[in-house]
Protein backbone atom coordinates (compact mmCIF):
# COMPACT_ATOMS: atom_id res chain seq x y z
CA UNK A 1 -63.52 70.58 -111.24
CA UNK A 2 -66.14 70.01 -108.43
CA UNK A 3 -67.89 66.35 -108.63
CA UNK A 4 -70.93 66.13 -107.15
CA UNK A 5 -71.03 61.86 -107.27
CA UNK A 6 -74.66 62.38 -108.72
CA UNK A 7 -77.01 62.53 -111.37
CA UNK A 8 -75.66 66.05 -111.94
CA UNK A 9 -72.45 65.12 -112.99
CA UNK A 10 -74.29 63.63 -116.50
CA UNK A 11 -75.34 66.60 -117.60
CA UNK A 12 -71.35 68.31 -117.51
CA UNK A 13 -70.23 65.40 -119.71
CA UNK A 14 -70.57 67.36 -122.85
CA UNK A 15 -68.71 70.32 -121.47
CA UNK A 16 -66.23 68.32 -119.66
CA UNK A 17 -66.13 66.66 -123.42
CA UNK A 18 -65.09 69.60 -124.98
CA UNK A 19 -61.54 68.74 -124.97
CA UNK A 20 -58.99 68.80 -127.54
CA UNK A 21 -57.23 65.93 -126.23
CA UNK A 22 -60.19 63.86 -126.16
CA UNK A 23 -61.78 64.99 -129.57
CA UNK A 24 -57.88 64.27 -131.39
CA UNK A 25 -57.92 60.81 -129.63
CA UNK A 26 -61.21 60.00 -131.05
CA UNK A 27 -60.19 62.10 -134.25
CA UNK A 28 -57.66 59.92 -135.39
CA UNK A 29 -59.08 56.53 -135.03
CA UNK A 30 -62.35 57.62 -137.12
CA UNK A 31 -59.87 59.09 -139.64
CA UNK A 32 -57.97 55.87 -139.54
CA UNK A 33 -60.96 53.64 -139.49
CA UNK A 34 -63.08 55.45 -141.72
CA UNK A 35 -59.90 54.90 -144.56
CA UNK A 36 -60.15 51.13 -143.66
CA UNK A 37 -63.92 51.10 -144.23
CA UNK A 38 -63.55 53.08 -147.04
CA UNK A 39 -61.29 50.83 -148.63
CA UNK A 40 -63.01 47.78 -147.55
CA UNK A 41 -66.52 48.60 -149.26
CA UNK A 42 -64.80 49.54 -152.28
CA UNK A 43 -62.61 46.54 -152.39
CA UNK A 44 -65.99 44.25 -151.44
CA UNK A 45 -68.40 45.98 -154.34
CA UNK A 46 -65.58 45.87 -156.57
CA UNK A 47 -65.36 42.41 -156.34
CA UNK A 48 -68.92 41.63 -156.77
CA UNK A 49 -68.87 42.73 -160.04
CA UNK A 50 -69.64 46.89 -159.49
CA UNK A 51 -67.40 49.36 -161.43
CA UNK A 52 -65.88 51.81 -159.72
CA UNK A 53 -67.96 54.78 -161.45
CA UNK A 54 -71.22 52.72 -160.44
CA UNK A 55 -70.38 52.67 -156.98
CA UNK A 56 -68.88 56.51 -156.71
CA UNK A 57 -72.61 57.67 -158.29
CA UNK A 58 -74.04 56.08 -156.18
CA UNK A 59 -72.39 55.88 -152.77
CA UNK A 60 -69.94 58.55 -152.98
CA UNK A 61 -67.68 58.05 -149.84
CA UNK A 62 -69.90 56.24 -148.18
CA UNK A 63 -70.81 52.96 -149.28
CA UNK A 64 -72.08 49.96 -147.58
CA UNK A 65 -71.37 47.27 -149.56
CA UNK A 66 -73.91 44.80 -146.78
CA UNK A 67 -77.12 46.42 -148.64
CA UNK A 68 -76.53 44.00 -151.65
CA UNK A 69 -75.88 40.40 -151.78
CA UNK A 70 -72.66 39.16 -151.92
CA UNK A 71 -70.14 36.60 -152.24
CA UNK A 72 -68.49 35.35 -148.92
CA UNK A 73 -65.44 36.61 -149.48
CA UNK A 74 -67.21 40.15 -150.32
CA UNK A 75 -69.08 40.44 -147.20
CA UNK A 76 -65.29 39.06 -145.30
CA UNK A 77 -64.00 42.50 -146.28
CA UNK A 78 -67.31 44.33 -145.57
CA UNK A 79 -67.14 43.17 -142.20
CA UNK A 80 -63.38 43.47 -141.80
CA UNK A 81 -63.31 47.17 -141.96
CA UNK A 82 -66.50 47.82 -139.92
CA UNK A 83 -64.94 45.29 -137.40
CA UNK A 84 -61.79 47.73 -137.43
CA UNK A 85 -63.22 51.04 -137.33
CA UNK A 86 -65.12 49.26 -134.50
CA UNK A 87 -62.38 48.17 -132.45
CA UNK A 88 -60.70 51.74 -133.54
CA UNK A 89 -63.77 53.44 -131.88
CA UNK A 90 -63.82 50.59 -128.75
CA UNK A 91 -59.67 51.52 -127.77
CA UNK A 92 -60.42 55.47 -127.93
CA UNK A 93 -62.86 54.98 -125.32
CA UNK A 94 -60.76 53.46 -123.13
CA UNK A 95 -58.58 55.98 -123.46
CA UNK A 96 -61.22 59.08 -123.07
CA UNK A 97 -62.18 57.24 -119.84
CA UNK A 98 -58.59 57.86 -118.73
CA UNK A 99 -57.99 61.00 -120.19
CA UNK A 100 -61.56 62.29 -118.35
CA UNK A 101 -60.17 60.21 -114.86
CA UNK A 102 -57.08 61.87 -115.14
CA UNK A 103 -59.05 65.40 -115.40
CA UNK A 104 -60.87 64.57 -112.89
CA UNK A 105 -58.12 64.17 -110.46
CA UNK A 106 -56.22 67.42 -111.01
CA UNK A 107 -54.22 65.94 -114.03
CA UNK A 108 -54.91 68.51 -116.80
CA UNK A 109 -51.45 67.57 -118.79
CA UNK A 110 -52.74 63.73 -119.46
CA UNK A 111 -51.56 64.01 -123.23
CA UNK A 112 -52.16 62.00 -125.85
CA UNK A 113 -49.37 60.12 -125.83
CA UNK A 114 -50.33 58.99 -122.50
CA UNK A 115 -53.20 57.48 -123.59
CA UNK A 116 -51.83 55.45 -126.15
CA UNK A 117 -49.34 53.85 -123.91
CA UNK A 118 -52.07 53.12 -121.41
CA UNK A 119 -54.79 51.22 -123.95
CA UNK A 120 -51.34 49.48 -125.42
CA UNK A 121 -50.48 48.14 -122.02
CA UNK A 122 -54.72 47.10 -121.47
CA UNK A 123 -55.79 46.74 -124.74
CA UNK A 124 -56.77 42.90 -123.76
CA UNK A 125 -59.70 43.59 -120.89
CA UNK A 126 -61.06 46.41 -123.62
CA UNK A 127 -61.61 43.28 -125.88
CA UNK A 128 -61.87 40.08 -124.13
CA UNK A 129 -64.11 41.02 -121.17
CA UNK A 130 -66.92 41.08 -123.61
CA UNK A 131 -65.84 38.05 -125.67
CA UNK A 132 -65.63 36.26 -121.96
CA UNK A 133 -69.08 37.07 -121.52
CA UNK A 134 -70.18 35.82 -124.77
CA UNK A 135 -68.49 32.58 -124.02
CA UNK A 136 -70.75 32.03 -121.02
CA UNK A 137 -73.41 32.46 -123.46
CA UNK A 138 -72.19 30.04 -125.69
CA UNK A 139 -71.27 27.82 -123.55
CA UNK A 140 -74.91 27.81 -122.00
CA UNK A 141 -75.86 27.67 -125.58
CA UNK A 142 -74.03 24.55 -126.54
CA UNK A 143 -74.52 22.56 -123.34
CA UNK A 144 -78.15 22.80 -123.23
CA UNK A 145 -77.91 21.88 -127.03
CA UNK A 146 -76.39 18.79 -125.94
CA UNK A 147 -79.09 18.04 -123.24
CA UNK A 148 -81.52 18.34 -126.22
CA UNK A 149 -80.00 16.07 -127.88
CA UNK A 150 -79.61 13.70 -125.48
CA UNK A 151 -83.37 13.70 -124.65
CA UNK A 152 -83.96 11.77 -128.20
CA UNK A 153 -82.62 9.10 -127.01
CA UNK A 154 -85.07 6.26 -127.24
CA UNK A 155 -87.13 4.91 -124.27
CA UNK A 156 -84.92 6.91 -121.53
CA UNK A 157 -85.28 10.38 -123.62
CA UNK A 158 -88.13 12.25 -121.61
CA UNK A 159 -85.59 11.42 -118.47
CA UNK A 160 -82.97 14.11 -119.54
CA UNK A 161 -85.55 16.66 -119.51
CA UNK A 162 -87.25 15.79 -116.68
CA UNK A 163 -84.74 15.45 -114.23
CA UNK A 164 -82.60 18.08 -114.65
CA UNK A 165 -85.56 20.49 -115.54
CA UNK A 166 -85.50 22.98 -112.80
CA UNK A 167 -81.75 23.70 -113.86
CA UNK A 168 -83.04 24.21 -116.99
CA UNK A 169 -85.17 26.99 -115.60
CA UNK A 170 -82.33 28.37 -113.51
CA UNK A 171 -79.98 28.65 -116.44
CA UNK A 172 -82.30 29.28 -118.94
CA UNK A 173 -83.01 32.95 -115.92
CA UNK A 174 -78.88 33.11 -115.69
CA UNK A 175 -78.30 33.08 -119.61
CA UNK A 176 -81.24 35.78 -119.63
CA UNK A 177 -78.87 37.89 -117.31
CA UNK A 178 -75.83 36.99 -119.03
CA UNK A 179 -77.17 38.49 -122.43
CA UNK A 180 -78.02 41.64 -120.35
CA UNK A 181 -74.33 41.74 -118.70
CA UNK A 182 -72.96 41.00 -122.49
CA UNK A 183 -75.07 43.99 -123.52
CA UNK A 184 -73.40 46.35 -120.92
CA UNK A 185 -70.05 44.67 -121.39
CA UNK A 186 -70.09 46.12 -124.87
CA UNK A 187 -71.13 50.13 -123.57
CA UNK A 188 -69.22 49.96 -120.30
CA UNK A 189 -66.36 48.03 -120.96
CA UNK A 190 -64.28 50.34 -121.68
CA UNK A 191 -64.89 53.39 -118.84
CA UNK A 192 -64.37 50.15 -116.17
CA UNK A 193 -60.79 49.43 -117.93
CA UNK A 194 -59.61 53.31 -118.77
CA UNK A 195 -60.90 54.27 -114.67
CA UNK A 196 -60.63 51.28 -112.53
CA UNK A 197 -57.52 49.86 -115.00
CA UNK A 198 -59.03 46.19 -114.32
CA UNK A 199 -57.64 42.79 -115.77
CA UNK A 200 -60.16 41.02 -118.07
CA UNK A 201 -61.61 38.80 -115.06
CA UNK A 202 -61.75 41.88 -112.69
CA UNK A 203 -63.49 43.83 -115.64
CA UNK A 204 -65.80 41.09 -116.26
CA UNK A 205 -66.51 40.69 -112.12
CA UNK A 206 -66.92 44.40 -111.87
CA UNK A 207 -69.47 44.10 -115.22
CA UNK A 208 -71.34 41.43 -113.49
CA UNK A 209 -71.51 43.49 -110.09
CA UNK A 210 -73.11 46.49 -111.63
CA UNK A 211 -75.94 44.65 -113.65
CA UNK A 212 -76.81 42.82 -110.72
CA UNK A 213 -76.93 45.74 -108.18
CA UNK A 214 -77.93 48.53 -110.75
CA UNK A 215 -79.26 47.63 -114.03
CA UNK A 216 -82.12 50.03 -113.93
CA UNK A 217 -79.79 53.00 -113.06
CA UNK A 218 -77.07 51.61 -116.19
CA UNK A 219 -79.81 52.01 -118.68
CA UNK A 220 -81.38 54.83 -117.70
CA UNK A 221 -78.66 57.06 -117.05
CA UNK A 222 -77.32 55.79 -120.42
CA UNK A 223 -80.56 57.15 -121.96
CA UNK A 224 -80.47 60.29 -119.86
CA UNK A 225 -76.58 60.54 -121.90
CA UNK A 226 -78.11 60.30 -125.28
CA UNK A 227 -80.39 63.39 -125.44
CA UNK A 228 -77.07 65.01 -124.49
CA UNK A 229 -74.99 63.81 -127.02
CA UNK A 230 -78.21 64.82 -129.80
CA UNK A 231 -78.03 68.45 -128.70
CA UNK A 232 -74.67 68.54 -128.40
CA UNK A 233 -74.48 67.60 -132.04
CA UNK A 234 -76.58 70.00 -133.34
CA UNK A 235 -75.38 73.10 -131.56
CA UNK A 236 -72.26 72.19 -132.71
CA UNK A 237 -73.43 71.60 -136.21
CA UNK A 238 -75.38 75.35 -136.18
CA UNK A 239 -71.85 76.90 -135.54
CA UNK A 240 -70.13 75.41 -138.25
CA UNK A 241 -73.15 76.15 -140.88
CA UNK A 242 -73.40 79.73 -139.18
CA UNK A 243 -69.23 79.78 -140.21
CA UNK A 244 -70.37 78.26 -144.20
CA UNK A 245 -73.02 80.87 -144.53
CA UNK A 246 -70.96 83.51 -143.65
CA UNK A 247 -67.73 82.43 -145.82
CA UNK A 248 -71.08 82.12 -148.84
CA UNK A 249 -72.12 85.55 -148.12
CA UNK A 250 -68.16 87.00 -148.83
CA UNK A 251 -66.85 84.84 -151.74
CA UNK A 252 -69.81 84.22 -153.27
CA UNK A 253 -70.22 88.46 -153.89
CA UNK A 254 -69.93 88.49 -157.76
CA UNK A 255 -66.92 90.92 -156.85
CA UNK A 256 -65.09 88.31 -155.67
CA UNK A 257 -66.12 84.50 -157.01
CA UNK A 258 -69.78 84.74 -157.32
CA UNK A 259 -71.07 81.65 -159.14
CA UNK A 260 -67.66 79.64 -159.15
CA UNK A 261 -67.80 79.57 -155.29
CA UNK A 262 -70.87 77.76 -155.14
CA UNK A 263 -69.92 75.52 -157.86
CA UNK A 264 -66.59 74.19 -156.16
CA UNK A 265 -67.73 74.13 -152.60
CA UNK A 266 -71.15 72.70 -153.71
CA UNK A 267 -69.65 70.33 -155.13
CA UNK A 268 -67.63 69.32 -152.12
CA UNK A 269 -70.54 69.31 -149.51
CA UNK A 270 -72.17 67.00 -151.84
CA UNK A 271 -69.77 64.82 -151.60
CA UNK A 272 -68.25 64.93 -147.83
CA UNK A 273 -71.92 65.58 -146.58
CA UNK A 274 -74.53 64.58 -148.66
CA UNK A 275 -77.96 65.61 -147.92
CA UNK A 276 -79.84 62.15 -147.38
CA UNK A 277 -76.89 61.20 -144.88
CA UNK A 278 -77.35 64.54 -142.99
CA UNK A 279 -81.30 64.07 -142.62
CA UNK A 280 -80.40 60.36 -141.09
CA UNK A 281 -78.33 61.22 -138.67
CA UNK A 282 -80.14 64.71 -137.53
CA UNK A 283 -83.95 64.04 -138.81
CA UNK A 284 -85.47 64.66 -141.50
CA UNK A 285 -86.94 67.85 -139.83
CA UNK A 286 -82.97 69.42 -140.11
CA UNK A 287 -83.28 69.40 -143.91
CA UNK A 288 -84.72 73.04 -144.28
CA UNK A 289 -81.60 74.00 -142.14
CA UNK A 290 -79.62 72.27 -144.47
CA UNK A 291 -80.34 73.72 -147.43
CA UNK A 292 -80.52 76.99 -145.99
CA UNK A 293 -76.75 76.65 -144.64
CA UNK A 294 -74.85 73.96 -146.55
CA UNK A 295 -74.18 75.26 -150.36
CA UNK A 296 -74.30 72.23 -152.78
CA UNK A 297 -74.38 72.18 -156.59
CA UNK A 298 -74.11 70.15 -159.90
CA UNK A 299 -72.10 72.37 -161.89
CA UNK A 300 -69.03 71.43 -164.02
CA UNK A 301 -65.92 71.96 -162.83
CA UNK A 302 -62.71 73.13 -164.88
CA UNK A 303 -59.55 70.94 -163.60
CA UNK A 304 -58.03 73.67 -161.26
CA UNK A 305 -61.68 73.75 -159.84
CA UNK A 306 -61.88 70.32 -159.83
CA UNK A 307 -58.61 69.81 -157.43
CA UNK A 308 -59.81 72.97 -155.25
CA UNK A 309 -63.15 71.12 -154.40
CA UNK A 310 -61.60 67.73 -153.75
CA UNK A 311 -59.27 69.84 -151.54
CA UNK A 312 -62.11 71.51 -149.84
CA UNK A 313 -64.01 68.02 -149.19
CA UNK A 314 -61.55 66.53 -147.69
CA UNK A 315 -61.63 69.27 -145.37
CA UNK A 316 -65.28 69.09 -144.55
CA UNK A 317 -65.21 65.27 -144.13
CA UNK A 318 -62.50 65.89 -141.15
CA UNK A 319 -65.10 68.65 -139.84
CA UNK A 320 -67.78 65.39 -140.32
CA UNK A 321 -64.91 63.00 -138.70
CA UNK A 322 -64.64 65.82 -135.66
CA UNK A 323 -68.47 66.16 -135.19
CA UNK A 324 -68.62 62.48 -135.09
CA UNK A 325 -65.57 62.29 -132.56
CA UNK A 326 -67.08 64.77 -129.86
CA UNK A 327 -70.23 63.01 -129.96
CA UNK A 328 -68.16 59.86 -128.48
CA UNK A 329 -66.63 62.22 -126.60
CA UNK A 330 -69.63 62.83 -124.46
CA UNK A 331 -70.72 59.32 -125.09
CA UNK A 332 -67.43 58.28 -123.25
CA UNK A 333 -66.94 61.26 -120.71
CA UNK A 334 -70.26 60.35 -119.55
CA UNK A 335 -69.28 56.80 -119.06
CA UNK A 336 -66.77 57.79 -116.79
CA UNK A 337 -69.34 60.15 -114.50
CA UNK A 338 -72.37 56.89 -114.79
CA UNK A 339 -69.44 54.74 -113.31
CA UNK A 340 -68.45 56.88 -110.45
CA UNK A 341 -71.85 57.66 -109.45
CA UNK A 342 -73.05 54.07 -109.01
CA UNK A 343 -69.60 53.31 -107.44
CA UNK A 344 -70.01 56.00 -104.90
CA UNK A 345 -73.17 54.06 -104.23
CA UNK A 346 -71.33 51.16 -103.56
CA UNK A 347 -69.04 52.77 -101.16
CA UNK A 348 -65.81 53.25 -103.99
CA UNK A 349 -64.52 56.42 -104.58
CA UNK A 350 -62.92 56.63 -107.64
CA UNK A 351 -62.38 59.67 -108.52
CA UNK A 352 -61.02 61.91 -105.29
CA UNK A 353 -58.88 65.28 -105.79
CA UNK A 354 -57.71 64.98 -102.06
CA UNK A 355 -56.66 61.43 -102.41
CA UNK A 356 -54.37 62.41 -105.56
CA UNK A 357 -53.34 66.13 -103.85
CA UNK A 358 -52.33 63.88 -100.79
CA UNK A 359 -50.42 61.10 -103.02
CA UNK A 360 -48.14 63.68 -104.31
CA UNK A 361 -47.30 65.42 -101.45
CA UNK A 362 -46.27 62.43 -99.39
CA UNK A 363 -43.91 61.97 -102.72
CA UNK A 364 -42.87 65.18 -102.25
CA UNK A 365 -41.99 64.81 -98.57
CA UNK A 366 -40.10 61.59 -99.42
């Protein structure tokens, strides 16, 4: 694939991200990490006193058990399996980032398996490059605390702030910048690890280096991504309801199911996609498109029925899972294209065909 090291690369991140690898990688930590979070909520309303028929009415599959208030060791397992699905989401970049360098570079047979060995050998920069940053912040948190408290001491009090004021200014500016870095830490943290493969301090270093000398360009490419990833998500969501309507229009022919189809799969959608969950993540302007597409109903279900729509659900919800994954997809694969356009800038290139073509032939002649 032909890299142009500009702007234009952006807008081929979601067809570059249109990759089974990358959509499986992503695939399987949301299914993993939405089962933790699943489990979590349950486990946290549960224990605040909810039945389990309260919170399936009215949650369904998914709950957030933070709306209410609970007991500490409630919101400890709230938090617990967002913090996991999370960190589920965070590795899978890192290893999209790779996967997409790898592309990139002439590598089309990167498998999966690949990436998983390379974010368990560099899982610690994915994670502690942030929390490094952070710890600056802290630190500048905590120190000036101290200062503050020193200035109550009596008589010589006003001396502590006065003498040391204009470092107060300065690293009152540098903890400004900090909070910025920490900020880009958490969306480019882990493109620099899956395409530079940097340590924690040489992922934190390169962090620093690219707020300093681009912040402008990190945000607004970043916003230039997110249209992207919108459209991409609802071109991709008009296929699949084009596929629903069309399976509606055969079974539901009263030769065939008729009512009964729209019963059990209604019944499904409700569940795996309910209607208020669609209109926040696409708009409330999507919800004449949903009812148009998406059959949903009320009706009661016989047992055989019954099993045949929880079957069908869980099917949907890995179509939901899927969607979900190809939007970080292009969320990561465009990442990777940000990166190498500001590091052309700076003189780095890190993704070059020739470079690789020319690394395997001098193996070759060796």
């Amino acid at each position: 694939m032909e890299i142009l090291d500009n702007i234009k690369d952006i807008f081929r991140a979601p067809r570059l991200a249109l990759s089974i690898t990358k959509i499986l990688t992503f695939a399987q930590a949301n299914t993993v990490g939405f089962i933790a979070y699943l489990i979590a909520n349950y486990l946290a309303l549960l224990s605040s006193g909810f039945s389990l028929i309260e919170i399936w009415t009215s949650h369904g599959i998914f709950p957030c058990a933070n709306i209410y208030k609970l007991s500490w060791y409630s919101s400890l397992l709230f938090w617990a399996g967002s913090v996991y699905w999370f960190l589920a989401i965070y590795g899978s970049m890192a290893k999209v980032s790779k996967i997409t360098l790898q592309e990139l570079e002439g590598d089309y047979f990167y498998s999966l398996n690949n990436a998983h060995n390379f974010i368990k050998n560099n899982w610690q920069p994915v994670i502690f490059a942030p929390l490094s940053i952070l710890a600056i912040l802290v630190f500048y948190v905590l120190t000036t605390s101290f200062f503050g408290f020193l200035t109550k001491t009596p008589f010589i009090g006003s001396l502590f702030l006065a003498i040391p004021f204009i470092i107060y200014i300065f690293g009152a500016v540098f903890a400004i910048f900090t909070f910025f870095v920490f900020s880009i830490s958490i969306i480019y943290t882990p493109a620099i690890v899956g395409t530079l493969k940097e340590d924690t301090m040489g992922s934190v270093f390169n962090i620093f280096l690219l707020a300093w000398r681009y912040p402008l360009q990190l945000i607004f490419y970043k916003l230039m991504l997110l249209p992207f990833i919108y459209l991409s998500q609802v071109i991709l969501v008009v296929i699949l309801g084009l596929g629903f309507k069309v399976i509606d229009l055969i079974f539901s022919n009263p030769l065939l199911m008729g009512e009964r189809f729209s019963a059990v799969v209604g019944n499904a959608t409700k569940t795996a996609i309910p209607k208020d969950v669609f209109e926040i993540i696409f708009g409330s302007f999507m919800a004449s498109y949903y009812d148009f597409f998406i059959t949903t109903s009320n009706n009661t279900l016989n047992n055989v029925e019954a099993v045949a729509s929880f079957l069908i659900g869980f099917f949907i919800l890995l179509l939901v899972l899927i969607c979900f994954s190809y939007a970080l997809s292009v969320f990561s694969t465009g990442s990777v294209f940000i990166l190498n356009i500001l590091n052309i800038k700076s003189g780095i290139n890190m993704i070059s065909i020739k470079n690789k073509a020319g690394l395997i032939k001098t193996n070759i002649e060796e």
